[in-house]
Protein backbone atom coordinates (compact mmCIF):
# COMPACT_ATOMS: atom_id res chain seq x y z
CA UNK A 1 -104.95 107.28 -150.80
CA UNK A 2 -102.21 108.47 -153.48
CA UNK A 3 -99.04 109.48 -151.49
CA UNK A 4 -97.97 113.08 -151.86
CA UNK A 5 -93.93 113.04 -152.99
CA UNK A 6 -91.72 115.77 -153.04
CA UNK A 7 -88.15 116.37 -154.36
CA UNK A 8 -85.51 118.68 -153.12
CA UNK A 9 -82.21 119.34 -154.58
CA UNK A 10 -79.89 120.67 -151.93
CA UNK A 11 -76.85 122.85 -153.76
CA UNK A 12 -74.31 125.06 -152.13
CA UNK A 13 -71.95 127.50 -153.57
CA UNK A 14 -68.53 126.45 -152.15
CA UNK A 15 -67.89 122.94 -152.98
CA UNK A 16 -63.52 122.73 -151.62
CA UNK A 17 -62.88 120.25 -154.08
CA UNK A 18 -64.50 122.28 -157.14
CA UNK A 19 -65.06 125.22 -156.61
CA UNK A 20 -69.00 126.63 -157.29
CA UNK A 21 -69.30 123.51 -159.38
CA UNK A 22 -73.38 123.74 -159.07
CA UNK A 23 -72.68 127.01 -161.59
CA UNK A 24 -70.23 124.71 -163.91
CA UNK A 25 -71.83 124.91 -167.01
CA UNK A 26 -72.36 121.95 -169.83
CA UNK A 27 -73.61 123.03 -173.11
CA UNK A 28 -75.24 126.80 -171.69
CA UNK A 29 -76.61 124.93 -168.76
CA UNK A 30 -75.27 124.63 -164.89
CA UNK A 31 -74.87 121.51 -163.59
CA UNK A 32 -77.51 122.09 -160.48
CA UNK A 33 -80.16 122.88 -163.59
CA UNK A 34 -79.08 119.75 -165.46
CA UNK A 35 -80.55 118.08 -162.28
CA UNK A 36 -83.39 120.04 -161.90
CA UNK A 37 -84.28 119.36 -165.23
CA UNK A 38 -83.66 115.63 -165.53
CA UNK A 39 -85.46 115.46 -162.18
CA UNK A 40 -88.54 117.02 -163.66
CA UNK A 41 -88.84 113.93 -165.82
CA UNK A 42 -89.67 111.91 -163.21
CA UNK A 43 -93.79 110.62 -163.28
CA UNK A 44 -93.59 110.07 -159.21
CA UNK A 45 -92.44 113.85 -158.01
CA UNK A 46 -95.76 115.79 -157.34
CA UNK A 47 -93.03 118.98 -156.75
CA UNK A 48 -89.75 119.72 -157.46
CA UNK A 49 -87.73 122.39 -155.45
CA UNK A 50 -83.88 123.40 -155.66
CA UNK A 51 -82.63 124.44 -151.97
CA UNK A 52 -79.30 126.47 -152.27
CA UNK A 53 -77.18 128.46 -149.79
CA UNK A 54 -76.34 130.98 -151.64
CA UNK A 55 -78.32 134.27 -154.19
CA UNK A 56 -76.54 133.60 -156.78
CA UNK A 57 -77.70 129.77 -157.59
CA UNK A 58 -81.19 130.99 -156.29
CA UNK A 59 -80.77 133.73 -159.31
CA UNK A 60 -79.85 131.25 -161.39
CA UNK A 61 -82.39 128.69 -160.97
CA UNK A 62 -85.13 131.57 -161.17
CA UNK A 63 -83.41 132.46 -165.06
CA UNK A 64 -84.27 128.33 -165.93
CA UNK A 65 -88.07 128.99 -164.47
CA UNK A 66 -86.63 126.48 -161.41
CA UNK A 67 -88.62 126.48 -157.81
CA UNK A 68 -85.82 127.35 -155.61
CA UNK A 69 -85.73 128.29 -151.80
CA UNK A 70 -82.27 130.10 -149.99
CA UNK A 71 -81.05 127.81 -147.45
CA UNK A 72 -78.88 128.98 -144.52
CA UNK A 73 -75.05 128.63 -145.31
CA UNK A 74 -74.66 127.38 -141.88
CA UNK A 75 -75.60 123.23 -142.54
CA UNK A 76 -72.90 120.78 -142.87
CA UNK A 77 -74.73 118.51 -145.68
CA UNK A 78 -77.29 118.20 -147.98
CA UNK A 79 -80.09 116.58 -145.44
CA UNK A 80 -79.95 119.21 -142.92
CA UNK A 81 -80.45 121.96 -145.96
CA UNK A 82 -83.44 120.05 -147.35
CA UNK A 83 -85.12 119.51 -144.01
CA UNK A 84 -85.08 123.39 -143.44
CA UNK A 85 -86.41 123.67 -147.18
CA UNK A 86 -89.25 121.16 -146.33
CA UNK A 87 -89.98 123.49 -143.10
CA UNK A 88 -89.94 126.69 -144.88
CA UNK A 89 -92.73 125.36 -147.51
CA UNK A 90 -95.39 124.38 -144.54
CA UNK A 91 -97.33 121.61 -146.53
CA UNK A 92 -97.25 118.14 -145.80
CA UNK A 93 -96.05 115.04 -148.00
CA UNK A 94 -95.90 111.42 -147.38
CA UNK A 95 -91.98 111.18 -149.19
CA UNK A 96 -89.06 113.78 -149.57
CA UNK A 97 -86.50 112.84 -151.69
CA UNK A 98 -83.13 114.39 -151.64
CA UNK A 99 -81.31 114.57 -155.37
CA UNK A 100 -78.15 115.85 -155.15
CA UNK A 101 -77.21 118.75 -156.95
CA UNK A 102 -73.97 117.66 -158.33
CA UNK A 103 -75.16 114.92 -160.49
CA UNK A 104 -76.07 115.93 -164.21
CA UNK A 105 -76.46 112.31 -165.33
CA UNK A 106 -79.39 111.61 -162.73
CA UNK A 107 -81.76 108.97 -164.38
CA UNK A 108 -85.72 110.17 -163.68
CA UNK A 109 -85.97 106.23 -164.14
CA UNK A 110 -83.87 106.10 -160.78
CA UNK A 111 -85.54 109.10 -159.14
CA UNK A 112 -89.07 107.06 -159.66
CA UNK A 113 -87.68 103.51 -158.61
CA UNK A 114 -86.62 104.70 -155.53
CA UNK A 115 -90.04 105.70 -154.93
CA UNK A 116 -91.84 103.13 -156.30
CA UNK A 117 -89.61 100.70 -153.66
CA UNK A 118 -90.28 103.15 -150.43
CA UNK A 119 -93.66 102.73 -151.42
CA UNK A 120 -93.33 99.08 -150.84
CA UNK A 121 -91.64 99.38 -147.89
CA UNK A 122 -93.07 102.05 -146.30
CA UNK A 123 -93.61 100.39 -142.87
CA UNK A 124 -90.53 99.12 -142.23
CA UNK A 125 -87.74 101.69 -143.95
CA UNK A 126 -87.93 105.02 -142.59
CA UNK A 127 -85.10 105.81 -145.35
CA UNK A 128 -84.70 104.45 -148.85
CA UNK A 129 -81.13 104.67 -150.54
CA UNK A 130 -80.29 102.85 -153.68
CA UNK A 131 -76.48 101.69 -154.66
CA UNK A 132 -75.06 100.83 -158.27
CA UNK A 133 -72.36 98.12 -158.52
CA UNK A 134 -69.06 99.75 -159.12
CA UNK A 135 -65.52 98.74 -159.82
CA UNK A 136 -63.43 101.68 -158.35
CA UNK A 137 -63.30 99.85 -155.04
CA UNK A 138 -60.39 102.34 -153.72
CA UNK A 139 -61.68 105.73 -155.14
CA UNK A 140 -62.20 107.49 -151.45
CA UNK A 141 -65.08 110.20 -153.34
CA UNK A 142 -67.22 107.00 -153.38
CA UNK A 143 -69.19 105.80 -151.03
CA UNK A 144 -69.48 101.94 -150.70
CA UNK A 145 -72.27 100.32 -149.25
CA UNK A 146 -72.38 96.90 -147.14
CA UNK A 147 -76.28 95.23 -146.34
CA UNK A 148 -77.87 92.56 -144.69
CA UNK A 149 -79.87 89.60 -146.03
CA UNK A 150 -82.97 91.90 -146.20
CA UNK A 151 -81.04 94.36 -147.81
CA UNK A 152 -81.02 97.37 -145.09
CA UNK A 153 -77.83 98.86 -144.68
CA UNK A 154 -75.52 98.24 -142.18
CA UNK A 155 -72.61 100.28 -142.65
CA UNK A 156 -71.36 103.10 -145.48
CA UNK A 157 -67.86 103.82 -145.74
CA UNK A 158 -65.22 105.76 -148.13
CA UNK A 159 -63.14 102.92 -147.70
CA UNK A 160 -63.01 99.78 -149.98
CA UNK A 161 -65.83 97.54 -147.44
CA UNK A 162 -66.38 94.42 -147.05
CA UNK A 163 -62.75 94.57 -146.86
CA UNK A 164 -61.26 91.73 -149.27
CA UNK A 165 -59.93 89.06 -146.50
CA UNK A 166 -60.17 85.44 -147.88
CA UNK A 167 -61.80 86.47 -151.00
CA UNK A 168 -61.09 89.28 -153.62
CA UNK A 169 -64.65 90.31 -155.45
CA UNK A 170 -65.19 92.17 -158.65
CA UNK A 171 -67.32 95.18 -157.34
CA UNK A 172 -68.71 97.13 -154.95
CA UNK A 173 -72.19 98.76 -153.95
CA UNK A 174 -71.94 102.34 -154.45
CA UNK A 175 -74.41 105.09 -152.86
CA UNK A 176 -76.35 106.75 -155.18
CA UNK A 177 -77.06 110.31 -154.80
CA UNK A 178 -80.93 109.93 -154.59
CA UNK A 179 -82.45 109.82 -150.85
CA UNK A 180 -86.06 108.49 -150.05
CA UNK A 181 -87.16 110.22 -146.15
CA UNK A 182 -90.15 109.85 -144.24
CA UNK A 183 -90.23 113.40 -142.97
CA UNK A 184 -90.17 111.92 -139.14
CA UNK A 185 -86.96 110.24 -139.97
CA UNK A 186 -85.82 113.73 -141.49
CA UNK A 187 -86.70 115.30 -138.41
CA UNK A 188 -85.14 113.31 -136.29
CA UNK A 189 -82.01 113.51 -138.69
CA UNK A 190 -81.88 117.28 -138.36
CA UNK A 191 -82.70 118.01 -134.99
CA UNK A 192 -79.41 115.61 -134.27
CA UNK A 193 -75.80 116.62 -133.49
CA UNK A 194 -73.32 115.94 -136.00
CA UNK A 195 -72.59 111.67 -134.89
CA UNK A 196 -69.47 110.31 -134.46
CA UNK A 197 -68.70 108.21 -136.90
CA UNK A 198 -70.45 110.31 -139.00
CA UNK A 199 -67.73 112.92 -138.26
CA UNK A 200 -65.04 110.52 -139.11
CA UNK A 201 -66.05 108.97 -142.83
CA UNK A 202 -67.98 112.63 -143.56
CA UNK A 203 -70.71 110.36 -144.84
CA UNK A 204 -74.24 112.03 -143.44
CA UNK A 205 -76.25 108.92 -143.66
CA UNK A 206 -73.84 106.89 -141.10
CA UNK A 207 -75.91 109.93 -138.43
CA UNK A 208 -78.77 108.07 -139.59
CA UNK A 209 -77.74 104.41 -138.89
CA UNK A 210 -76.46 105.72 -135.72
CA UNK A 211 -79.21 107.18 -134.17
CA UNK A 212 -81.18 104.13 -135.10
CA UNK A 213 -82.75 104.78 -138.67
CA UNK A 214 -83.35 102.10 -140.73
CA UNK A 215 -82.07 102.37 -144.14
CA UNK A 216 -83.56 99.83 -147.04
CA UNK A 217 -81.06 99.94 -149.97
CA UNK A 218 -82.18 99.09 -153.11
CA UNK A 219 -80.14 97.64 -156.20
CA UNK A 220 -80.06 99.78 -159.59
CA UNK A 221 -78.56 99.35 -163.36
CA UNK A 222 -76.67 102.39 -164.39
CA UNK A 223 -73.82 104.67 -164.30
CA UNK A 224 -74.82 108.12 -162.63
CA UNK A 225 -72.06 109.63 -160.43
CA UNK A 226 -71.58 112.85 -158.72
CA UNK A 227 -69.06 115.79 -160.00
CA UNK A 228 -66.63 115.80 -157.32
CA UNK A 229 -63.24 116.50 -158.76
CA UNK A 230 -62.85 118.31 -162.37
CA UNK A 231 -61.66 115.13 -163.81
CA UNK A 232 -65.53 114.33 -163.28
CA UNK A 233 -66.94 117.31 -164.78
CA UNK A 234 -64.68 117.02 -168.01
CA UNK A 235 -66.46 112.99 -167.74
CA UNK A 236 -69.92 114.45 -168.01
CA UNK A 237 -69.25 116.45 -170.59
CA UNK A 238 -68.07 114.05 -172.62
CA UNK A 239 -71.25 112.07 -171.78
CA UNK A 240 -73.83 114.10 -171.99
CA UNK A 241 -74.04 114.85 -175.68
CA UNK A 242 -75.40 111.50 -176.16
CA UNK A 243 -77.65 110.81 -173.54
CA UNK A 244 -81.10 110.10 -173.86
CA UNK A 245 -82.67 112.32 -171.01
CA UNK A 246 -80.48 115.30 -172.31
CA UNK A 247 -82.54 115.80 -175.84
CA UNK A 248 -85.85 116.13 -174.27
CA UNK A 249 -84.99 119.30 -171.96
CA UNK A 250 -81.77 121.11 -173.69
CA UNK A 251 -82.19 124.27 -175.02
C-alpha cells in the first residue's frame, strides 16, 4: 500500500536575528511562500500545509491560496509547532516532513529524496535528516553533522565537529532544513521536555538523539541554506533570479 506523506512548514513571526523574516519579501513574494511554493513541486507530498504562530503570516499565506493552520506562539522550535499542526488536522499519514520556513532556495528534488530514502528505511529510522557538504566549518548558524558507518547520526553541533585533531579536512556535513518523522517519533518528540544538551547547542534534533531516536542522515548535492542573518537574505536575492524552480511558480 502507497504511503500517505504530508508536509508542514513551521514559520513564526519573531525570528531575534531577523526580524519577521518569513514576511521578507523577494521579487513580490515572502520568503515562507517561496517555500510553500517550491515545496508544492515536489511529486512525493500528498499535502502541503504552512503552520505559523502568528495572523498575520496565516493572512498572508491565505492571499497566495496557501493551506495554513495558527500554531500556538508558545513552542520553542519548529517540531513542536508541526506536531500540534499534525494534531489539529485529525487524519493519519505514514510520513510528516518538516520544511523550514526560512529557506527560499528549497530543492522539491531534496524534499522528494528525503522521502524516497525514509521509504527505504522505514523500519529502522524513525527520523530521516539529510546534510550537504559545506566549507564554512566555523559559521555557528550552521549546523554540522557527525555519523556512523551506517550513516545514522550521532551527534549535531554549532560547533566545527569532528573537531580537526591530527587531521585538517576540507568540509563539513551540514543539516539541511528538511525533516522526515514517523508521527510516533514526533510524538514522542513533543510530548518531551526541552533535553539538555538540546538546551545547550539550541539544536532541536539533539532532544531526539537523546531520548533515543534514531536519526538516518542521508547525503545530498546542492546549496540550499536557511535566511538567518540579513547578509543571507540579500544572498537569496541575488540567487533567485536565476534559479530553475523559481520560473515555474513566480508571478
Amino acid at each position: 500500500m502507497k504511503k500517505k506523506i504530508i508536509g508542514f512548514i513551521p514559520t513564526r513571526l519573531n525570528s531575534s536575528r531577523l526580524p519577521n523574516k518569513a514576511l521578507l519579501e523577494i521579487d513580490k513574494i515572502p520568503l515562507v511562500i517561496h517555500t510553500y511554493k517550491r515545496a508544492k513541486l515536489s511529486k512525493k507530498l500528498d499535502e502541503l500545509i504552512i503552520c505559523c504562530d502568528d495572523k498575520k503570516i496565516y493572512d498572508v499565506a491565505k492571499r497566495f491560496k496557501a493551506k495554513a493552520i495558527l500554531t500556538s506562539k508558545n513552542h520553542t522550535n519548529g517540531t513542536e509547532r508541526i506536531a500540534e499542526a499534525y494534531k489539529k488536522i485529525n487524519k493519519k499519514y505514514d510520513i510528516i516532513v518538516d520544511i523550514q520556513g526560512d529557506e527560499p532556495l528549497i530543492s522539491p528534488f531534496h524534499i522528494d529524496k528525503v522521502i524516497e530514502e525514509h521509504m527505504k528505511f522505514f523500519s529502522s529510522a524513525d527520523i530521516v535528516l539529510p546534510t550537504l557538504l559545506t566549507s564554512k566549518k566555523n559559521n555557528t548558524n550552521l549546523v554540522k553533522v557527525v555519523c556512523d558507518t551506517k550513516n545514522f547520526v550521532l551527534y549535531l553541533s554549532r560547533a566545527s565537529i569532528p573537531f580537526e585533531f591530527n587531521n585538517t579536512i576540507k568540509n563539513v556535513k551540514k543539516h539541511l532544513s528538511i525533516i522526515s518523522f514517523k508521527p510516533k517519533a514526533l510524538e514522542i518528540f513533543a510530548k518531551s521536555k526541552k533535553t539538555y544538551l538540546e538546551s545547550i547547542e539550541d539544536i532541536e534534533l539533539l532532544r531526539a538523539l537523546e531520548l533515543g531516536l534514531k536519526i538516518k542522515s542521508i547525503n545530498l548535492k546542492g546549496d540550499s541554506f536557511s535566511v538567518d542573518v540579513h547578509e543571507d537574505f540579500v544572498r537569496a536575492s541575488k540567487i533567485l533570479s536565476s534559479d530553475k524552480y523559481y520560473k515555474l511558480y513566480k508571478i
